[in-house]
PDB file of N, CA and C in Angstrom:
ATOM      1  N   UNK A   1      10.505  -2.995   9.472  1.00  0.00           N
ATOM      2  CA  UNK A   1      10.029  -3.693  10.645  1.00  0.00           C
ATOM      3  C   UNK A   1       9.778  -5.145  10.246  1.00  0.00           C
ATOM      4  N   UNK A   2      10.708  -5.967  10.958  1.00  0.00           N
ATOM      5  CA  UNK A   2      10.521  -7.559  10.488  1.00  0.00           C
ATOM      6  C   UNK A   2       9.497  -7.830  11.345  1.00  0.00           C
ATOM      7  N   UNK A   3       8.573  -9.020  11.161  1.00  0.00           N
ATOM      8  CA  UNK A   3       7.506  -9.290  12.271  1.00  0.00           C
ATOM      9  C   UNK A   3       7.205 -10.837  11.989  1.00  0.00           C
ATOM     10  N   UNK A   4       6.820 -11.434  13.024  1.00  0.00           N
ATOM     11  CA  UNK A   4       6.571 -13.063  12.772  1.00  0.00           C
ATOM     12  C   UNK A   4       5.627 -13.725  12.611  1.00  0.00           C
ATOM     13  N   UNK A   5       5.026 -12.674  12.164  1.00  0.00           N
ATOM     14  CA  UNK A   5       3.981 -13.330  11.294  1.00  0.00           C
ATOM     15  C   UNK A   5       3.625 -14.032  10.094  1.00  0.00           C
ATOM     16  N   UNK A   6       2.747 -14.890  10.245  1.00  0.00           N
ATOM     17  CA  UNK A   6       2.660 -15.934   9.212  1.00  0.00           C
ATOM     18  C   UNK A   6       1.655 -15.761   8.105  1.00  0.00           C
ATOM     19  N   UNK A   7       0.878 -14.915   8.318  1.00  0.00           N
ATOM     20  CA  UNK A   7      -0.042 -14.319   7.089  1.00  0.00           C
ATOM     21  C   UNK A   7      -0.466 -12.842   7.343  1.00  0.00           C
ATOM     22  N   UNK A   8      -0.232 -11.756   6.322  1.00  0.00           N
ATOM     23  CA  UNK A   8      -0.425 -10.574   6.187  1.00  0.00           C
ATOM     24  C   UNK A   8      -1.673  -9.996   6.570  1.00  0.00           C
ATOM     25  N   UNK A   9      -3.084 -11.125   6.383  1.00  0.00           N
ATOM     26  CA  UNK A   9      -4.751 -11.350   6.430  1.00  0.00           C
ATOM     27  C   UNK A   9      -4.316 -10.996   8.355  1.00  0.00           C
ATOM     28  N   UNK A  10      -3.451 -11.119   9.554  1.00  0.00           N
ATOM     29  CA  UNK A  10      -3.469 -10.863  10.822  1.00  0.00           C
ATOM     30  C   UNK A  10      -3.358  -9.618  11.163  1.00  0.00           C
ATOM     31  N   UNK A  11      -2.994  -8.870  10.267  1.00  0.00           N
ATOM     32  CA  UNK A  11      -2.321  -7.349  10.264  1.00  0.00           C
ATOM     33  C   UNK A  11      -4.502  -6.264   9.945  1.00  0.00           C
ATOM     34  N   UNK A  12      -5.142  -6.064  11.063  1.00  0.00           N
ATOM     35  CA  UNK A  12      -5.871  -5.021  10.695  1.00  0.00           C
ATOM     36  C   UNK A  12      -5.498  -3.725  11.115  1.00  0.00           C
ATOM     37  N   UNK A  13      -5.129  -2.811  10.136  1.00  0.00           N
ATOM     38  CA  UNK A  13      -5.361  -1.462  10.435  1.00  0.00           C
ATOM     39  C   UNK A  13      -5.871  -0.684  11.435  1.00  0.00           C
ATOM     40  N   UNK A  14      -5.552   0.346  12.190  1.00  0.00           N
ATOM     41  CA  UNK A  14      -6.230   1.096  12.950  1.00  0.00           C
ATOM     42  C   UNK A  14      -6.314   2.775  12.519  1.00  0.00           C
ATOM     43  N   UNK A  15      -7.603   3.239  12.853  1.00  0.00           N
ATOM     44  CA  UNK A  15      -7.738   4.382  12.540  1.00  0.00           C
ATOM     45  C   UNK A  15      -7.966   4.650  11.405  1.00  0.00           C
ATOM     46  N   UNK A  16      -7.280   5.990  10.662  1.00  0.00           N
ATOM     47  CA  UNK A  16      -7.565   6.096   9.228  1.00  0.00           C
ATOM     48  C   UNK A  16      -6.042   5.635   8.473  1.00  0.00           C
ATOM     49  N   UNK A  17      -5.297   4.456   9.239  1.00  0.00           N
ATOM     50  CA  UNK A  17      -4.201   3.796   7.898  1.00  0.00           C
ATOM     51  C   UNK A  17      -4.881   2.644   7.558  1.00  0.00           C
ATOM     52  N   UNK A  18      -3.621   2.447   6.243  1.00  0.00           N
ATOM     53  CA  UNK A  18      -4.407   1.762   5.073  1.00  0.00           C
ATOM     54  C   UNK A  18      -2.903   1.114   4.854  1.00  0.00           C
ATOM     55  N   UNK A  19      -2.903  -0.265   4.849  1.00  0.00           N
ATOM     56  CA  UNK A  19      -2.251  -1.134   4.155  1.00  0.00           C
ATOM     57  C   UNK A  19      -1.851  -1.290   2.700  1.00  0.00           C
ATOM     58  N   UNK A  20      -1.248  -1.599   2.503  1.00  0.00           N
ATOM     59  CA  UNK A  20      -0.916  -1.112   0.778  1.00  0.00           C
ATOM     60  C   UNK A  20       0.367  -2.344   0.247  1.00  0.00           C
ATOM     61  N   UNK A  21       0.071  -2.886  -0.625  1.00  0.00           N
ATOM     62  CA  UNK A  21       1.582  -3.287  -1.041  1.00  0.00           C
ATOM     63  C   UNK A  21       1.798  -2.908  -3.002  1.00  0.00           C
ATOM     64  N   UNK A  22       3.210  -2.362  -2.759  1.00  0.00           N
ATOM     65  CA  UNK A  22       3.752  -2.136  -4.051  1.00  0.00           C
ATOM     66  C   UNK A  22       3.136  -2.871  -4.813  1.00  0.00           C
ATOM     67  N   UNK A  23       2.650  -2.830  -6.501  1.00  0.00           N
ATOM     68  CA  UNK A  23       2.596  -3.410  -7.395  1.00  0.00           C
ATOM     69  C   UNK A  23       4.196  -3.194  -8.024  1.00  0.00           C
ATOM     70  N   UNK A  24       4.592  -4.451  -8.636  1.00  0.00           N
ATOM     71  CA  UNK A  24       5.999  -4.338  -8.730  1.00  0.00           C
ATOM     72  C   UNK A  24       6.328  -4.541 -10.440  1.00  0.00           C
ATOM     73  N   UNK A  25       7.121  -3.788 -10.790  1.00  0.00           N
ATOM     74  CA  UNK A  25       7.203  -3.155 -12.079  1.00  0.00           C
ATOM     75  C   UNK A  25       7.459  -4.529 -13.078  1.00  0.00           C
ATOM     76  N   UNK A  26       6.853  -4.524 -14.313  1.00  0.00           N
ATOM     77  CA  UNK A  26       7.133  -5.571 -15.577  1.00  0.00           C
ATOM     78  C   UNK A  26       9.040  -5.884 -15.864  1.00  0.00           C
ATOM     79  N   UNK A  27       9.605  -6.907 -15.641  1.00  0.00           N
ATOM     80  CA  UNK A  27      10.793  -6.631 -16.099  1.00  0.00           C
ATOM     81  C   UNK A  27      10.863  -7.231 -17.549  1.00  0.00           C
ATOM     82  N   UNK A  28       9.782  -7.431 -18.281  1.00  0.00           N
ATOM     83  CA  UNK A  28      10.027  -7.749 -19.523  1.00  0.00           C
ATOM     84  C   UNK A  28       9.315  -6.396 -20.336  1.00  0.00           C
ATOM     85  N   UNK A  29       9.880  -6.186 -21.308  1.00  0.00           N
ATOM     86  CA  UNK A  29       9.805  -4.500 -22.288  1.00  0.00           C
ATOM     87  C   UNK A  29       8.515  -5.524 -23.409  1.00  0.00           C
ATOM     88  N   UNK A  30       7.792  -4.440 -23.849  1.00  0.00           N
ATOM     89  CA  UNK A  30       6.267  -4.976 -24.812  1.00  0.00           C
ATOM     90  C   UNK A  30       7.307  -5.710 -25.639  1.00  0.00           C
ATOM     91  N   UNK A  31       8.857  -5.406 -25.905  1.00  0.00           N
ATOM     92  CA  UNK A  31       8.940  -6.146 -27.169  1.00  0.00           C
ATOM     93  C   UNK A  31       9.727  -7.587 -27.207  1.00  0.00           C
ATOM     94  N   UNK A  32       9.754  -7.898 -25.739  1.00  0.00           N
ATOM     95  CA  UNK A  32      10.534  -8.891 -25.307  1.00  0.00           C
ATOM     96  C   UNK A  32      11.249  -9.392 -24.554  1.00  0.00           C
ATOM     97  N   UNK A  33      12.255  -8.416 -24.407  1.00  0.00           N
ATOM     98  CA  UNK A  33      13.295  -8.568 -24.046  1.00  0.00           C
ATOM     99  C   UNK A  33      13.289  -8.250 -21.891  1.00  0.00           C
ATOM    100  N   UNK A  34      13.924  -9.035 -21.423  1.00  0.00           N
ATOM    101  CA  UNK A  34      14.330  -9.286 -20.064  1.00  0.00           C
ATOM    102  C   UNK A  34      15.002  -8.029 -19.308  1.00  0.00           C
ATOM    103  N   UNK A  35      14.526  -7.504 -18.411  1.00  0.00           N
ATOM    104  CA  UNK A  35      15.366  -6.310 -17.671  1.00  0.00           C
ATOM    105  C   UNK A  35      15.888  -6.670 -16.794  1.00  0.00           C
ATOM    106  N   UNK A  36      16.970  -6.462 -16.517  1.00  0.00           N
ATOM    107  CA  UNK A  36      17.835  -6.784 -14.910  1.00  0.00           C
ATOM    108  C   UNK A  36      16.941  -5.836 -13.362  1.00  0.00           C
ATOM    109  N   UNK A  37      16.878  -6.751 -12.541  1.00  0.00           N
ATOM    110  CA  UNK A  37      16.327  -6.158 -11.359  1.00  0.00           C
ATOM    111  C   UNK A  37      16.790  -4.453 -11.158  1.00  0.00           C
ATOM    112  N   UNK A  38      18.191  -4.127 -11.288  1.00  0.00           N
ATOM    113  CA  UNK A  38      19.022  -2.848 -10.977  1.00  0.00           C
ATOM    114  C   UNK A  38      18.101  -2.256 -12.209  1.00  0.00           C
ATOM    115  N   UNK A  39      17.787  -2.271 -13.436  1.00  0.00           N
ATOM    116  CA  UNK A  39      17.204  -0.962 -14.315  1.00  0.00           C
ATOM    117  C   UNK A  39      15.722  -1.024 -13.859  1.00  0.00           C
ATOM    118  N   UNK A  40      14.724  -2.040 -13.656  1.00  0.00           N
ATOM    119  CA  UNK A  40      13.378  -1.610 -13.128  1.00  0.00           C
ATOM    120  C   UNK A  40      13.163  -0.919 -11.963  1.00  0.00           C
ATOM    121  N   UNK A  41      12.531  -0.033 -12.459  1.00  0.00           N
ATOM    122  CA  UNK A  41      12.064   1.516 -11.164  1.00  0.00           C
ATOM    123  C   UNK A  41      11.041   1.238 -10.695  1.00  0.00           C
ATOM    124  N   UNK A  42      11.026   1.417  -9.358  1.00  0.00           N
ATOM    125  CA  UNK A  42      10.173   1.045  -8.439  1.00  0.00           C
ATOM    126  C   UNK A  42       9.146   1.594  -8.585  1.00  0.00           C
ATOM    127  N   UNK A  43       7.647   1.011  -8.762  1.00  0.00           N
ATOM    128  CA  UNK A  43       6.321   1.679  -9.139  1.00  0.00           C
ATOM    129  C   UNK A  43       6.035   3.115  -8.264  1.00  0.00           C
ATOM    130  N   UNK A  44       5.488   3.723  -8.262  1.00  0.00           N
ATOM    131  CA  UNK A  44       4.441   4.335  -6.744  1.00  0.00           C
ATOM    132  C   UNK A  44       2.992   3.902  -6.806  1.00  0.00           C
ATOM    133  N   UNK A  45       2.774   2.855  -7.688  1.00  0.00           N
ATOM    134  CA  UNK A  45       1.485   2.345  -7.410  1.00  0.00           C
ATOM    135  C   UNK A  45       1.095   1.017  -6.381  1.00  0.00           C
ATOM    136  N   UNK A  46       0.265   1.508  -6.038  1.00  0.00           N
ATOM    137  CA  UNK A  46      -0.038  -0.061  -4.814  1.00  0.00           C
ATOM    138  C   UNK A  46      -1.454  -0.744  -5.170  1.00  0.00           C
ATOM    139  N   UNK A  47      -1.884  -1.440  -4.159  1.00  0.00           N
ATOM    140  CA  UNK A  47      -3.202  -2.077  -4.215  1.00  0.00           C
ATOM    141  C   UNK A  47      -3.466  -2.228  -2.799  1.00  0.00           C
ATOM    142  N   UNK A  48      -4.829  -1.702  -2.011  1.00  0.00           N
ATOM    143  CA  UNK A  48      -4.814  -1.551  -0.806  1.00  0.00           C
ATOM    144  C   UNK A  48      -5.721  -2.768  -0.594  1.00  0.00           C
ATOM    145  N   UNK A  49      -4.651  -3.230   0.352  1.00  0.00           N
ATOM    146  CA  UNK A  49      -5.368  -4.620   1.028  1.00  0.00           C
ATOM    147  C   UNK A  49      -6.057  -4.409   2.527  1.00  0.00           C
ATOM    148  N   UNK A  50      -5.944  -3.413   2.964  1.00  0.00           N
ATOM    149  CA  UNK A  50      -6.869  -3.490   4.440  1.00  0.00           C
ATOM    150  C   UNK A  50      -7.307  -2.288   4.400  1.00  0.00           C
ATOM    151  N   UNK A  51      -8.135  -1.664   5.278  1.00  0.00           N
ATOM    152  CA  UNK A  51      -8.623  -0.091   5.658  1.00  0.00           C
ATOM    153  C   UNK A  51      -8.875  -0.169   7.301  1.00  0.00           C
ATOM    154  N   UNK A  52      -7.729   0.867   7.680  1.00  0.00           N
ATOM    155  CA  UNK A  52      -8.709   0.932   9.463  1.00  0.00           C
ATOM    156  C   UNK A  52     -10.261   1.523   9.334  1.00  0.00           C
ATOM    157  N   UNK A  53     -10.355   1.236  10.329  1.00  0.00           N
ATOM    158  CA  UNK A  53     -12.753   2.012  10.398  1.00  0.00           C
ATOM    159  C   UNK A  53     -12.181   3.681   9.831  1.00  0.00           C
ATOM    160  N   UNK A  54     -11.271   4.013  10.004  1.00  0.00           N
ATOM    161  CA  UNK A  54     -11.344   5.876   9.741  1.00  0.00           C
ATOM    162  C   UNK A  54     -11.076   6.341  11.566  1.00  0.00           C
ATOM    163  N   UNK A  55     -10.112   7.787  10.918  1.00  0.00           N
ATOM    164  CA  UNK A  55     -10.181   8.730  12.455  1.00  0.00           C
ATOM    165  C   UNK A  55     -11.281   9.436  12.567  1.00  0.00           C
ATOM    166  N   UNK A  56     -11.274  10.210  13.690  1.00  0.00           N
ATOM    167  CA  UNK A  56     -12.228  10.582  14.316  1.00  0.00           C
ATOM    168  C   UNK A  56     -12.136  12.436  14.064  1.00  0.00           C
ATOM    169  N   UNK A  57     -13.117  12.991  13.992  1.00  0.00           N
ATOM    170  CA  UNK A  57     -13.030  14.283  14.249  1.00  0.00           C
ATOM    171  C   UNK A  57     -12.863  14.885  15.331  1.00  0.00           C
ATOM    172  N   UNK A  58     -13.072  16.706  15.352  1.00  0.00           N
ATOM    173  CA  UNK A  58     -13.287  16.865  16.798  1.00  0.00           C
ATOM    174  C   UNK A  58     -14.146  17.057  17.353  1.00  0.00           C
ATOM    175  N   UNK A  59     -15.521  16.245  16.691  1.00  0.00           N
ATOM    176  CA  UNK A  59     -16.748  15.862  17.604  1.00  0.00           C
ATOM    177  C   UNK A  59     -17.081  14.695  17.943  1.00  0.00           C
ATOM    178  N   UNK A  60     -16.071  13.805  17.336  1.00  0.00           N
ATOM    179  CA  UNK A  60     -15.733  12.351  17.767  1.00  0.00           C
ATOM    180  C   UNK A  60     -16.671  11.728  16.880  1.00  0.00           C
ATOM    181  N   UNK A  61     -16.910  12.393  15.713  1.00  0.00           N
ATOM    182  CA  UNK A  61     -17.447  11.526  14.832  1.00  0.00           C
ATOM    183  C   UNK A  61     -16.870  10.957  14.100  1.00  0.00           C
ATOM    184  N   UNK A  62     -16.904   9.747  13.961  1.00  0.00           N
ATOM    185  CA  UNK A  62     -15.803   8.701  12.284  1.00  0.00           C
ATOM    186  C   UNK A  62     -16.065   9.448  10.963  1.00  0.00           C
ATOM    187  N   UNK A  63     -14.642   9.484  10.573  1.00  0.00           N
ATOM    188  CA  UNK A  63     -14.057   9.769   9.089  1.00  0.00           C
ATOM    189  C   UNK A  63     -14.155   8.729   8.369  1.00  0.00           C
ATOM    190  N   UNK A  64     -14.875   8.223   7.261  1.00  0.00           N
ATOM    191  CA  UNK A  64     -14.607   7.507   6.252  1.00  0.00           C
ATOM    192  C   UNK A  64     -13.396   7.603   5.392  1.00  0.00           C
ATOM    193  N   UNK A  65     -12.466   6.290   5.407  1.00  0.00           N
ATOM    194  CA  UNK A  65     -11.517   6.130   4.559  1.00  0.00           C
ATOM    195  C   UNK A  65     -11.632   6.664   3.413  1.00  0.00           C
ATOM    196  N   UNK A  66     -11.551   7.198   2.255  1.00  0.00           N
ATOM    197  CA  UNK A  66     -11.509   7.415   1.066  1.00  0.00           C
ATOM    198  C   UNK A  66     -11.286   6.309   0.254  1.00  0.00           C
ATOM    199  N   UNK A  67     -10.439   4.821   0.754  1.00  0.00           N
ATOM    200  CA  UNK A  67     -10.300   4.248   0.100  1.00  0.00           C
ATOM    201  C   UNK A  67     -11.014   2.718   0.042  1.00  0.00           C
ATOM    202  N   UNK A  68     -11.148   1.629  -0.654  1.00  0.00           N
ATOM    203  CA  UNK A  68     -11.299   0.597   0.262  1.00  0.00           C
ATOM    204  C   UNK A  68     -10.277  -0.736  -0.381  1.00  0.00           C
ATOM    205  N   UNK A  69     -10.342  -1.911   0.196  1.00  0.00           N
ATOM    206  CA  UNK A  69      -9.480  -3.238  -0.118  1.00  0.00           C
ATOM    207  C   UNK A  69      -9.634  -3.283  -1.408  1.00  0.00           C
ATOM    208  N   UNK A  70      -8.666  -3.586  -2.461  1.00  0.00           N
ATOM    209  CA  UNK A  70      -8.845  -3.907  -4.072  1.00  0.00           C
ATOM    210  C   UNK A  70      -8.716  -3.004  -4.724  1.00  0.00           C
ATOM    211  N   UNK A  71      -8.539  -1.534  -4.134  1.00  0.00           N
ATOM    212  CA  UNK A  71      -8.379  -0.001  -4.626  1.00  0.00           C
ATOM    213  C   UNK A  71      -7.211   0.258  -5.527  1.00  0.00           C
ATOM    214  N   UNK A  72      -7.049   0.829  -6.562  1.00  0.00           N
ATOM    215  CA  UNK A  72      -5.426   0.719  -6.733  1.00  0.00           C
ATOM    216  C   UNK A  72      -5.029   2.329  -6.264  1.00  0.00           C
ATOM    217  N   UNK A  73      -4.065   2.437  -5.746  1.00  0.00           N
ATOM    218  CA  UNK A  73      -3.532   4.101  -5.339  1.00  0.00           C
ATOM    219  C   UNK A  73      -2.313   4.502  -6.001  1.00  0.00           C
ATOM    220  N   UNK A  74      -2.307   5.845  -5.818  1.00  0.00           N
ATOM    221  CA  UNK A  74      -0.986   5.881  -6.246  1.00  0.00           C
ATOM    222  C   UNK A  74      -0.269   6.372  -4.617  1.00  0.00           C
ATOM    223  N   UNK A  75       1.012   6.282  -4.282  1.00  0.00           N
ATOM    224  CA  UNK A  75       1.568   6.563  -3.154  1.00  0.00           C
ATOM    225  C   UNK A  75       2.825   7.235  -3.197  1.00  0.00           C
ATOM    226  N   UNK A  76       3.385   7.693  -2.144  1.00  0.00           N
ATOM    227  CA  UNK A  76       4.727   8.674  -2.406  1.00  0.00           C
ATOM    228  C   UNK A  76       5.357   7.513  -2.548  1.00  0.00           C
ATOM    229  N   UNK A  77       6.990   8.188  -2.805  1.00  0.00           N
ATOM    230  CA  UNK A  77       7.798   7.469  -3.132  1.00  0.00           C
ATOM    231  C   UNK A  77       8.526   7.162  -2.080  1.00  0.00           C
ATOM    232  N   UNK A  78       8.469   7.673  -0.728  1.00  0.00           N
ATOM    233  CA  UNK A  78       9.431   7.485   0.267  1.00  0.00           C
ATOM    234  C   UNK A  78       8.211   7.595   1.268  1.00  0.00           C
ATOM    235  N   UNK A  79       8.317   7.191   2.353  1.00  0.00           N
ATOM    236  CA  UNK A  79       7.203   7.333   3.829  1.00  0.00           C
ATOM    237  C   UNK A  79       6.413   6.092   3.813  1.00  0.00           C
ATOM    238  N   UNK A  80       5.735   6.055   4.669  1.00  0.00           N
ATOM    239  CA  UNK A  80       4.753   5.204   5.341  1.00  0.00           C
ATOM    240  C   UNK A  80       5.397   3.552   6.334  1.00  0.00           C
ATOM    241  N   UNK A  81       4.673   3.350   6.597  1.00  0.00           N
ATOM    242  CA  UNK A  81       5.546   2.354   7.843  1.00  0.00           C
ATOM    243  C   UNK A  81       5.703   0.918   7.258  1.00  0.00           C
ATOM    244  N   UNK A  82       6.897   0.473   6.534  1.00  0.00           N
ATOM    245  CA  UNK A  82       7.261  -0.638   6.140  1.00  0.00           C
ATOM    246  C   UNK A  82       7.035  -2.190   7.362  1.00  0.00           C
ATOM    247  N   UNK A  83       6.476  -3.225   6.519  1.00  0.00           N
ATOM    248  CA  UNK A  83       6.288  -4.251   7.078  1.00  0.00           C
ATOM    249  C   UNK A  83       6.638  -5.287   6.000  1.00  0.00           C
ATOM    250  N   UNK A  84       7.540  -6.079   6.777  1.00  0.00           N
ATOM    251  CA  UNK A  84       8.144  -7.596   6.189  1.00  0.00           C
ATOM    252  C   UNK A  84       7.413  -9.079   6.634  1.00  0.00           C
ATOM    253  N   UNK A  85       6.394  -9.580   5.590  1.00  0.00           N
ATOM    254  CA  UNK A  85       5.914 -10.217   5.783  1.00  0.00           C
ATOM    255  C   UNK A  85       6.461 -11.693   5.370  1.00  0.00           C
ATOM    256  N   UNK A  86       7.404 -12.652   5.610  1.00  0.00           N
ATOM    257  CA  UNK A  86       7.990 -13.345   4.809  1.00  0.00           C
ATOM    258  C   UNK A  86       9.190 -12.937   3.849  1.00  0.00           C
ATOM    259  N   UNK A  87       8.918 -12.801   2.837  1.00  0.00           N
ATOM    260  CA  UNK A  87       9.754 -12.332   1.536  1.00  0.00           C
ATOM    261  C   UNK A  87       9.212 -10.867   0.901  1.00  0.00           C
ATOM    262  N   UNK A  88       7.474 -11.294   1.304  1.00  0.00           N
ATOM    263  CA  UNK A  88       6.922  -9.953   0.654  1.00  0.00           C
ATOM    264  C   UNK A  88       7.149  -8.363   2.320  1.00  0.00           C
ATOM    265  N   UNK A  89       6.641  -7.330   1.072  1.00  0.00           N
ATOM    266  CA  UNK A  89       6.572  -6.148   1.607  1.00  0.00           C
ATOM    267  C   UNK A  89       5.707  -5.647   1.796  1.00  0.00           C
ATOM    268  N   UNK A  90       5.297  -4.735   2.679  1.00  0.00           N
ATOM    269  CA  UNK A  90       3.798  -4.116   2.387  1.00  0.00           C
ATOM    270  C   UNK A  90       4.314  -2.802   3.357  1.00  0.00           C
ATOM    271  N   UNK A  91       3.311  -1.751   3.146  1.00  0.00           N
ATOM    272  CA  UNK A  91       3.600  -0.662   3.251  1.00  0.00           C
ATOM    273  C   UNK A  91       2.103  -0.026   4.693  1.00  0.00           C
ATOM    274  N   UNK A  92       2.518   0.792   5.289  1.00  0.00           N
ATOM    275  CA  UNK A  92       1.213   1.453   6.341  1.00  0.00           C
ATOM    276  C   UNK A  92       1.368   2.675   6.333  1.00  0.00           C
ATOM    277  N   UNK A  93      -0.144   3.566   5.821  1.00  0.00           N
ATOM    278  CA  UNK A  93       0.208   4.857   5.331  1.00  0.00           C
ATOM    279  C   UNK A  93      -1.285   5.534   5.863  1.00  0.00           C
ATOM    280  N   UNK A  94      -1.218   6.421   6.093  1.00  0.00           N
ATOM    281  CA  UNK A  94      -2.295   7.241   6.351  1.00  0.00           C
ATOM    282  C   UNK A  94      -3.166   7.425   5.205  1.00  0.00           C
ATOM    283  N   UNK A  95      -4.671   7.512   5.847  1.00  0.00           N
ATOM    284  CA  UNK A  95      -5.484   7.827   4.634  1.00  0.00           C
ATOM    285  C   UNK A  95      -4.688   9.250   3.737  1.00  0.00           C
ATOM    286  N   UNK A  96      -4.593  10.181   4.674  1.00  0.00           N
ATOM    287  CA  UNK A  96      -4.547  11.497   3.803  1.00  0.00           C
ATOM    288  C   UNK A  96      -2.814  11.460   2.874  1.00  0.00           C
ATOM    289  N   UNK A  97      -2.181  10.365   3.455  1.00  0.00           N
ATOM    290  CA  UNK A  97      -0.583  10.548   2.641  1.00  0.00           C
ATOM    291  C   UNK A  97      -0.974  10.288   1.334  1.00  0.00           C
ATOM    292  N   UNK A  98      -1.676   9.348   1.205  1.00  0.00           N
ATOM    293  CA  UNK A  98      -2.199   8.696  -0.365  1.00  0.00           C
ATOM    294  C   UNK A  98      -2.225   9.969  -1.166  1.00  0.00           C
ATOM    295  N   UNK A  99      -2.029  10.168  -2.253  1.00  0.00           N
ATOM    296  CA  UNK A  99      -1.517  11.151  -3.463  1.00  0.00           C
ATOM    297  C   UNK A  99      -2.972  11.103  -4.486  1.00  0.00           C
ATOM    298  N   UNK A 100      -3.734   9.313  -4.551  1.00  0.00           N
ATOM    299  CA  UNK A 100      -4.827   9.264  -5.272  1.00  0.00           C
ATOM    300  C   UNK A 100      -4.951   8.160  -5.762  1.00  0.00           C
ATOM    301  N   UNK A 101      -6.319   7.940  -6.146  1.00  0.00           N
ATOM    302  CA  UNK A 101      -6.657   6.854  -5.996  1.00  0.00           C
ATOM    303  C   UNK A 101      -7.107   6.660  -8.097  1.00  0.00           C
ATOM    304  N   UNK A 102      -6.846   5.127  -8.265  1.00  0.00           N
ATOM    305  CA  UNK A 102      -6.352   4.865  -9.326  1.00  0.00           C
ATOM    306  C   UNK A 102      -7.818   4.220  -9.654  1.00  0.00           C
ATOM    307  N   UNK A 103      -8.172   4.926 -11.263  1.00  0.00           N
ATOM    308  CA  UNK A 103      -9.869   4.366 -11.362  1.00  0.00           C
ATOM    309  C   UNK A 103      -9.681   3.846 -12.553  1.00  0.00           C
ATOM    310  N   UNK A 104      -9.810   2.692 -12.773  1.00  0.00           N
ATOM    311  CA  UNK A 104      -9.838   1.820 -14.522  1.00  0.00           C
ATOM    312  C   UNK A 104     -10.694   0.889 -14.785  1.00  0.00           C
TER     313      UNK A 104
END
């Protein structure tokens, strides 16, 4: 989904999705040497930059996100709703698609 927007900071979340963009893989190896774009594999790790408030139950009470902004996750490798911000990418995924959340 291309969109014309001019900063990613316009994009808030609704519900329980969560914004996310790829962290994008080292193409230099610990010992030096330069990798071509075609051999680096695409992470499944992200860094979540927004949180909707959370869905609702079925007493209409709010769900807390599990996650929040600055989080690192890990994410599937295929799904969630692609957004083209400029050059960059970012990803829109449900709280519960998230696989887990990255603690260091």
């Amino acid at each position: 989904m291309t969109t014309a927007l001019k900063s990613i900071k316009a994009i808030a979340p609704l519900l329980d999705r969560v914004l996310v963009q790829r962290i994008k893989a080292e193409s230099k190896t610990a010992g030096g040497i330069f990798l071509p774009e075609s051999a680096v594999k695409e992470l499944n790790e992200a860094k979540v930059l927004a949180v909707g408030p959370g869905g609702l139950d079925k007493e209409g009470k709010r769900i807390q996100p599990s996650v929040t902004p600055g989080d690192k996750v890990l994410i599937p490798q295929y799904g969630g709703s692609p957004i083209k911000v400029g050059e960059e990418e970012y990803s829109l995924f449900r709280d519960h698609e998230l696989l887990a959340k990255i603690n260091e």
